[in-house]
Protein backbone atom coordinates (compact mmCIF):
# COMPACT_ATOMS: atom_id res chain seq x y z
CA UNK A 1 -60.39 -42.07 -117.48
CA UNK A 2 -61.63 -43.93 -114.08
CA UNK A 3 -64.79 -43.33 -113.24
CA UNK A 4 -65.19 -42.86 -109.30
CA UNK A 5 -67.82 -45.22 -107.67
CA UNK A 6 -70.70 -43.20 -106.06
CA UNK A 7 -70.56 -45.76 -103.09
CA UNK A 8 -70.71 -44.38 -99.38
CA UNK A 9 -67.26 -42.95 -97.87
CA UNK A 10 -66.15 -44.72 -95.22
CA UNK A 11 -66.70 -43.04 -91.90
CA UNK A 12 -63.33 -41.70 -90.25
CA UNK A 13 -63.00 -42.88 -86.62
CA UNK A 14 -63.48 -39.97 -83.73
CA UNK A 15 -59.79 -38.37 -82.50
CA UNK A 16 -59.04 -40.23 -79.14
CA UNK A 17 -58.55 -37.92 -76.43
CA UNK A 18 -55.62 -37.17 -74.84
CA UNK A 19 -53.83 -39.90 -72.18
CA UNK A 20 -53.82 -39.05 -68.46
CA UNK A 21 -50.67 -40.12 -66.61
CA UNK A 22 -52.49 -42.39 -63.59
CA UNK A 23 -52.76 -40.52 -60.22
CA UNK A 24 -51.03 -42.29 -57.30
CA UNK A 25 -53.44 -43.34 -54.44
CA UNK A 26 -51.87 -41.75 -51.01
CA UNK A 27 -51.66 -44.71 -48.11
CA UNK A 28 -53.74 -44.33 -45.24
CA UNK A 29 -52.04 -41.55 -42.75
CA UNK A 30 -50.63 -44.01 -40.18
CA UNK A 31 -48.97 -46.30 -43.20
CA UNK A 32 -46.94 -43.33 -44.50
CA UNK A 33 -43.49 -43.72 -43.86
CA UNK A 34 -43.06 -40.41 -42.60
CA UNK A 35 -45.53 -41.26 -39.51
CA UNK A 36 -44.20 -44.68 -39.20
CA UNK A 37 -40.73 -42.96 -38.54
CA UNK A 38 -41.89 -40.42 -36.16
CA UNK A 39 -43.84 -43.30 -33.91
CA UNK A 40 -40.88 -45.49 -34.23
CA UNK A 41 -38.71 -42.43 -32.51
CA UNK A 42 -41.41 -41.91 -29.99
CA UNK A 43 -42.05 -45.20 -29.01
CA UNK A 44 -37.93 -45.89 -29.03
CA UNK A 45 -37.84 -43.00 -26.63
CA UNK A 46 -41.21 -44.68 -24.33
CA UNK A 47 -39.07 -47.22 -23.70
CA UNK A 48 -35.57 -45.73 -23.22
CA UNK A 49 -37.49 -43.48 -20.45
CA UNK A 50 -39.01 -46.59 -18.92
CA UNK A 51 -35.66 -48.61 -19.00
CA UNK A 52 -34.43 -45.70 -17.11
CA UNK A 53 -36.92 -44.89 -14.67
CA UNK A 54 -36.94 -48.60 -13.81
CA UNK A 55 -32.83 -48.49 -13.41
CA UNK A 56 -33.27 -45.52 -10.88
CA UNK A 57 -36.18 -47.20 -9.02
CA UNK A 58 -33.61 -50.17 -8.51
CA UNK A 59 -30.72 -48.37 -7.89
CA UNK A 60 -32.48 -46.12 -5.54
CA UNK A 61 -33.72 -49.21 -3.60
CA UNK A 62 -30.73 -50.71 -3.56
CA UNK A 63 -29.23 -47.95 -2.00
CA UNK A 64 -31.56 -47.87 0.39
CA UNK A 65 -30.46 -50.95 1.17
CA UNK A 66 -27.25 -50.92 1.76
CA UNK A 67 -27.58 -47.90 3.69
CA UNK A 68 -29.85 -49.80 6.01
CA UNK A 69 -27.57 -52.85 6.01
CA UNK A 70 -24.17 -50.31 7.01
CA UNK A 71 -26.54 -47.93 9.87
CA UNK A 72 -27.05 -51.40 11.56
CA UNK A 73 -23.80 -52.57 11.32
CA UNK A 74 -22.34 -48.85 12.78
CA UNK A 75 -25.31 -49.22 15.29
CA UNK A 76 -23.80 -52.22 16.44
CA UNK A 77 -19.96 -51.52 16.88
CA UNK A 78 -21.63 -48.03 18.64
CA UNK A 79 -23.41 -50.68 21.16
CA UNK A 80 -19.88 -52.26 21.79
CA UNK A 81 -17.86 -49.48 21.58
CA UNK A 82 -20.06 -46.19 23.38
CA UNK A 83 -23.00 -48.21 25.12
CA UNK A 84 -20.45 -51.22 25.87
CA UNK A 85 -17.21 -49.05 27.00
CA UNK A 86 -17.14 -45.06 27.09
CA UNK A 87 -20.60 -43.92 28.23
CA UNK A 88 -20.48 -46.46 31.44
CA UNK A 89 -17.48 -45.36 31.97
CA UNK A 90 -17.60 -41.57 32.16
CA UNK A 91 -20.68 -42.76 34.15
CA UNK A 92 -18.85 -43.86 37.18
CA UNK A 93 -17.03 -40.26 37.36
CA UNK A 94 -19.70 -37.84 36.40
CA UNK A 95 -22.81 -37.53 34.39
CA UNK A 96 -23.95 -37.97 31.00
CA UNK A 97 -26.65 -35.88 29.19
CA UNK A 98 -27.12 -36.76 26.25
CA UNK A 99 -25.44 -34.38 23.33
CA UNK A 100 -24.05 -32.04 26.24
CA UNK A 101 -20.98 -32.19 27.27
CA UNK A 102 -20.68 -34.55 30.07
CA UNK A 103 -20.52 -33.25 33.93
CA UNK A 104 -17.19 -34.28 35.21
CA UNK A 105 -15.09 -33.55 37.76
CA UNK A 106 -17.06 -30.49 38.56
CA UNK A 107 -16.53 -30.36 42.07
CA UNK A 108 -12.59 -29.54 41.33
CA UNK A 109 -13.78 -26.44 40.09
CA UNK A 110 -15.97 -25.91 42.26
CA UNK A 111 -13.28 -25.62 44.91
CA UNK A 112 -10.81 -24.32 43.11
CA UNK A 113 -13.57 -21.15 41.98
CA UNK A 114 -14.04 -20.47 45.71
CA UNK A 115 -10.05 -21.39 46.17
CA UNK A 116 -9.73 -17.77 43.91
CA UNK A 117 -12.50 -16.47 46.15
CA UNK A 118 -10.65 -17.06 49.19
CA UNK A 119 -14.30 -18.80 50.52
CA UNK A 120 -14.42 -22.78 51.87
CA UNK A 121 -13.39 -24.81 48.84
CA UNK A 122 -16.12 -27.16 49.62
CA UNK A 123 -14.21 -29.94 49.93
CA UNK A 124 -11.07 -31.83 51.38
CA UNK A 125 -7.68 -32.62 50.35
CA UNK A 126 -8.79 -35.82 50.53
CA UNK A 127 -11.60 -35.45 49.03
CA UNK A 128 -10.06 -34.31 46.17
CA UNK A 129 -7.06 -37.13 45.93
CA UNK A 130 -10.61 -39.55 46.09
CA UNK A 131 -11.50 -38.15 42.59
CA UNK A 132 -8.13 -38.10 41.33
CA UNK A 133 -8.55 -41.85 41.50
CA UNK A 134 -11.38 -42.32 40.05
CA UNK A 135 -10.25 -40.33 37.16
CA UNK A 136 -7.16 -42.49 36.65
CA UNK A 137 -9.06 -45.21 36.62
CA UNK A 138 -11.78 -44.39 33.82
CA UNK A 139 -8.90 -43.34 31.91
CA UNK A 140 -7.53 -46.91 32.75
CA UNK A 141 -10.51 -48.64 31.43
CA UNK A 142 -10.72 -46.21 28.41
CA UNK A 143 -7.26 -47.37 27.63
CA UNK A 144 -7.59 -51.01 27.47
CA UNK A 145 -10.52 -51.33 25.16
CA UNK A 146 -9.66 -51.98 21.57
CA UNK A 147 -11.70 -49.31 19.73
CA UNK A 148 -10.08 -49.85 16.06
CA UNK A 149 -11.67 -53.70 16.55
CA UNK A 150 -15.21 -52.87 17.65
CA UNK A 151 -15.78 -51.02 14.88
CA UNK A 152 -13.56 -52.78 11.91
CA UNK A 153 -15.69 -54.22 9.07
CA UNK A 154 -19.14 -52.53 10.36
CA UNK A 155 -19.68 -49.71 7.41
CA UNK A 156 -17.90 -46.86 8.43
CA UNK A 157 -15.55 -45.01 6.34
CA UNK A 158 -11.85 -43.79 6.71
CA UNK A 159 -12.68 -40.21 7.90
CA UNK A 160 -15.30 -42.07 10.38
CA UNK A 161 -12.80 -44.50 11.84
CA UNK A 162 -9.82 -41.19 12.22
CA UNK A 163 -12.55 -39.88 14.15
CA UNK A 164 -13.62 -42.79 16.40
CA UNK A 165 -10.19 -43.99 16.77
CA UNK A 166 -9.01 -40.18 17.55
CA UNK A 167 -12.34 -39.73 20.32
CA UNK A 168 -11.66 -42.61 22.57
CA UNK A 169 -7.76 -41.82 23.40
CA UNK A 170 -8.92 -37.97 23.77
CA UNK A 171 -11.29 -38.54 26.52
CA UNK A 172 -8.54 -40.80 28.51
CA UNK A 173 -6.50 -38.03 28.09
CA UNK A 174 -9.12 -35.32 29.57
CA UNK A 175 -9.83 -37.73 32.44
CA UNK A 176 -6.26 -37.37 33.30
CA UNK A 177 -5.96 -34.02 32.48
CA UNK A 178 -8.79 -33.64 35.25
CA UNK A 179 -7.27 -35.82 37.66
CA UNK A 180 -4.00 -33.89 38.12
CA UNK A 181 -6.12 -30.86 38.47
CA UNK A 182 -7.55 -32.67 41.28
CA UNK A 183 -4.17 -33.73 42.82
CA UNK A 184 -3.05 -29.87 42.75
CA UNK A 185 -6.59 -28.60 44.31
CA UNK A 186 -5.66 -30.92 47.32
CA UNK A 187 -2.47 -29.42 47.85
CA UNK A 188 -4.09 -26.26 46.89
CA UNK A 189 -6.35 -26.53 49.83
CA UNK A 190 -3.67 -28.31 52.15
CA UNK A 191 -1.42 -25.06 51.45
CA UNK A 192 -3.88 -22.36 50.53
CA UNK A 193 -0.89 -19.99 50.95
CA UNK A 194 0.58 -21.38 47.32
CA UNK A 195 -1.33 -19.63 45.03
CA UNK A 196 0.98 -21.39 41.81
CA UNK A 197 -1.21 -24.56 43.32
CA UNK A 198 -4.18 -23.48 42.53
CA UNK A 199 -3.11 -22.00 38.74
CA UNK A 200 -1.76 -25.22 38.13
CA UNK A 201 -4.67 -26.41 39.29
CA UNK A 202 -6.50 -24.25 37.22
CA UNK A 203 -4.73 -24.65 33.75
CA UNK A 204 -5.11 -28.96 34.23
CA UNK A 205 -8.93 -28.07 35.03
CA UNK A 206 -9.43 -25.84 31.79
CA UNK A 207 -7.39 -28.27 29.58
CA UNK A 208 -8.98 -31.29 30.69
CA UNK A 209 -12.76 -29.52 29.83
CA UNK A 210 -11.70 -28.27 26.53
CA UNK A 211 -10.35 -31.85 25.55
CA UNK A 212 -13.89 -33.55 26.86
CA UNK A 213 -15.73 -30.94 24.68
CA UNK A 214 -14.28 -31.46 21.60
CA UNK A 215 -13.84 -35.29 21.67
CA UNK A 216 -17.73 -35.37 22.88
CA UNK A 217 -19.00 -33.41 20.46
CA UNK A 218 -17.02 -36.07 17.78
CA UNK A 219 -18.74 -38.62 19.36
CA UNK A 220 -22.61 -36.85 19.84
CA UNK A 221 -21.74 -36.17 15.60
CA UNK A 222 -20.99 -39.90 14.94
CA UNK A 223 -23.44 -41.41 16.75
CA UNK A 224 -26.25 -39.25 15.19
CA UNK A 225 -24.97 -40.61 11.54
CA UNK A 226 -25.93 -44.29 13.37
CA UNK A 227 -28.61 -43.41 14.86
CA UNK A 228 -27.82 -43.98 18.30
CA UNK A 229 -29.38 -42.22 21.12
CA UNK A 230 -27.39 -41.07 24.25
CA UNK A 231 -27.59 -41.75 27.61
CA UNK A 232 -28.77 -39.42 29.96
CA UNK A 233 -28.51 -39.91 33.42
CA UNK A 234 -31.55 -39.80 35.86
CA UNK A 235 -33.04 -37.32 37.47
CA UNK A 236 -32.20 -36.42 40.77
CA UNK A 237 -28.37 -38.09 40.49
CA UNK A 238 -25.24 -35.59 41.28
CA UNK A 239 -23.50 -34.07 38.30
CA UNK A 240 -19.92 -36.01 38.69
CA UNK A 241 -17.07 -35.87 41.66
């Protein structure tokens, strides 16, 4: 039978505790992806919104531009055409002021009112036949200038040009209009017996007005989009034959 050695027992080592799984370390808050993301977005966005606030700002000037560049060019053909042709013409048989319908011819119904009146018509046969003249010859003038050229290439658009183009030929018409109400008041007052004189007289009178109204008013409308003043005659002068 062994005999067990009284010798020290060896010492058993200490239980190891238990293992801990290591603990991630979070990134500093503007290094998380998350974050990174969202400032990427923003800052995408920052410079979409300055891309287009800088297209609008260029665009916008650029506009501004060209409608400075086409009022000067409409300012121009208005010189040749209104400054250069109609207004110093209408001038010779009347008077201008400004967006108002221009005086004209208003001593025709001046007699022809006091023709109905059975008063002095104020004036002459001949008198009359004078303005008649006159008349015919604005109209004349109105006639031979080439409105569709002074105004070609110079920025105005196809509704613009109807009307400019549509003005000019409407006013010769009224002059005329006017003048054959002038021709009847002189036989009106030659022969103040024929009253049909003087409602012929009467009916070329109105129609002539209405057509200088309407074709004035185009052209007070157009030359406000330009710009343009218009001319008023001075003080003191008669208002038109």
């Amino acid at each position: 039978m062994a005999i067990k050695g009284k010798g020290k027992t060896r010492p058993r080592p200490a239980p190891r505790g238990p293992r801990h799984e290591p603990v991630p370390v979070k990134p500093p808050f503007f290094q998380r992806g998350w974050v990174k993301a969202c400032a990427a977005f923003l800052a995408g966005l920052l410079v979409m919104s300055l891309a287009w606030w800088a297209w609008e700002n260029l665009d916008k000037e650029q506009n501004s531009k060209d409608r400075t560049a086409s009022q000067a060019q409409q300012q121009q053909a208005l010189a040749a055409w209104g400054k250069g042709n109609l207004e110093p013409t209408l001038s010779t048989v009347g008077q201008l002021q400004g967006g108002g319908t221009p005086q004209i011819a208003t001593n025709v119904g001046t007699a022809l009112d006091n023709l109905k009146k059975g008063t002095d018509p104020g004036a002459t046969a001949k008198d009359m036949t004078a303005i008649a003249g006159k008349l015919d010859k604005a109209a004349h003038d109105l006639d031979t200038f080439q409105v569709a050229d002074a105004i070609a290439n110079h920025g105005f658009d196809s509704a613009q040009v109807d009307v400019i183009t549509t003005v000019q030929p409407e006013i010769a018409s009224s002059l005329r209009s006017l003048a054959v109400a002038a021709r009847f008041t002189a036989r009106a007052i030659a022969d103040p017996n024929d009253a049909a004189l003087a409602a012929d007289a009467k009916e070329a009178y109105d129609t002539g007005q209405t057509l200088l109204q309407r074709a004035w008013t185009s052209y007070t409308n157009i030359s406000a989009v330009a710009g343009v003043p218009l001319q008023t005659a001075p003080q003191g002068l008669p208002t038109g034959g």
